[in-house]
Protein backbone atom coordinates (compact mmCIF):
# COMPACT_ATOMS: atom_id res chain seq x y z
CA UNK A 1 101.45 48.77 177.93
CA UNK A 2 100.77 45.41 176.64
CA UNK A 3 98.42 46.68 173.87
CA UNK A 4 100.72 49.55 173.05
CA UNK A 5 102.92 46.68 172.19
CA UNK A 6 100.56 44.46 170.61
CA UNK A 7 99.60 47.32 168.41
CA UNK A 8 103.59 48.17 167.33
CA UNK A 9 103.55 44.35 166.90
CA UNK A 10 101.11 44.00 164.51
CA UNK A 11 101.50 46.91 162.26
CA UNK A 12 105.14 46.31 161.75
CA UNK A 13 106.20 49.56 163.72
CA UNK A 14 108.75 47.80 166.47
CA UNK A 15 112.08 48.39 164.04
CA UNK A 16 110.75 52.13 163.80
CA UNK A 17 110.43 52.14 167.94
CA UNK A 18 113.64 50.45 168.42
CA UNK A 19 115.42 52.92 165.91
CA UNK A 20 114.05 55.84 168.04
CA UNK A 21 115.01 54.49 171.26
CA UNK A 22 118.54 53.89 169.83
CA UNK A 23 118.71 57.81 168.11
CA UNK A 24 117.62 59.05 171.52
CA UNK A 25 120.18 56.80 173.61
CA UNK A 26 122.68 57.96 171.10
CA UNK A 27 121.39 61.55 171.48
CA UNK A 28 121.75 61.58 175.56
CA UNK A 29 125.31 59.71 175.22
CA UNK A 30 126.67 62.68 172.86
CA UNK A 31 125.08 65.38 174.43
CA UNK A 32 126.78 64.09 178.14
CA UNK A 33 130.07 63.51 176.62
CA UNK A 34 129.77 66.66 174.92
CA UNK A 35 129.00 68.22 178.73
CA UNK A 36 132.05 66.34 180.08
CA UNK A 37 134.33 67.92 177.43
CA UNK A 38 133.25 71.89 178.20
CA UNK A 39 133.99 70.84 181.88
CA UNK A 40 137.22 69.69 181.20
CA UNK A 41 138.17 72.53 178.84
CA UNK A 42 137.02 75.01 181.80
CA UNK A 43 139.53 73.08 184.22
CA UNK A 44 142.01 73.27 181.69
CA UNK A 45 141.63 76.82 181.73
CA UNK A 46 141.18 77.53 185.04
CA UNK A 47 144.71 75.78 184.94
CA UNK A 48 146.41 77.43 182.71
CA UNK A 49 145.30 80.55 184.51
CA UNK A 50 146.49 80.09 187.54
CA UNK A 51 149.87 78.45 186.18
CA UNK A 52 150.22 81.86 184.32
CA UNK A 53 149.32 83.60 187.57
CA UNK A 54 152.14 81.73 189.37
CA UNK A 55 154.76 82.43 186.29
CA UNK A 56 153.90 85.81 187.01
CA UNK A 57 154.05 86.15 190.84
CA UNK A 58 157.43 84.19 190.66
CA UNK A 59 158.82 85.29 187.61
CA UNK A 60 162.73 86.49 187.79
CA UNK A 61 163.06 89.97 186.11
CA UNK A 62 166.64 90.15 184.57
């Protein structure tokens, strides 16, 4: 690891390494947040549902 580094060092490469790291941090942080808002639109849904579901069952035909 040491010479991995040495060798980034040397040639100038660490801005390039610490750009990738940052793009793929980045990456992972939009694609969970991304996950996190399909879940919460499918328990929106799955709300909505069963409110209409309820509206229905109870609803007061005139």
């Amino acid at each position: 690891m040491d010479t991995l580094i040495r060798t980034f060092a040397e040639r100038g490469d660490l801005a390039h390494v610490a750009l990738l790291l940052w793009a793929l941090a980045a990456s992972a942080g939009l694609w969970r947040a991304l996950g996190e808002l399909a879940r919460a639109n499918a328990r929106m849904d799955d709300f909505v549902r069963e409110l209409a579901r309820f509206n229905a069952r109870f609803d007061d035909p005139l």
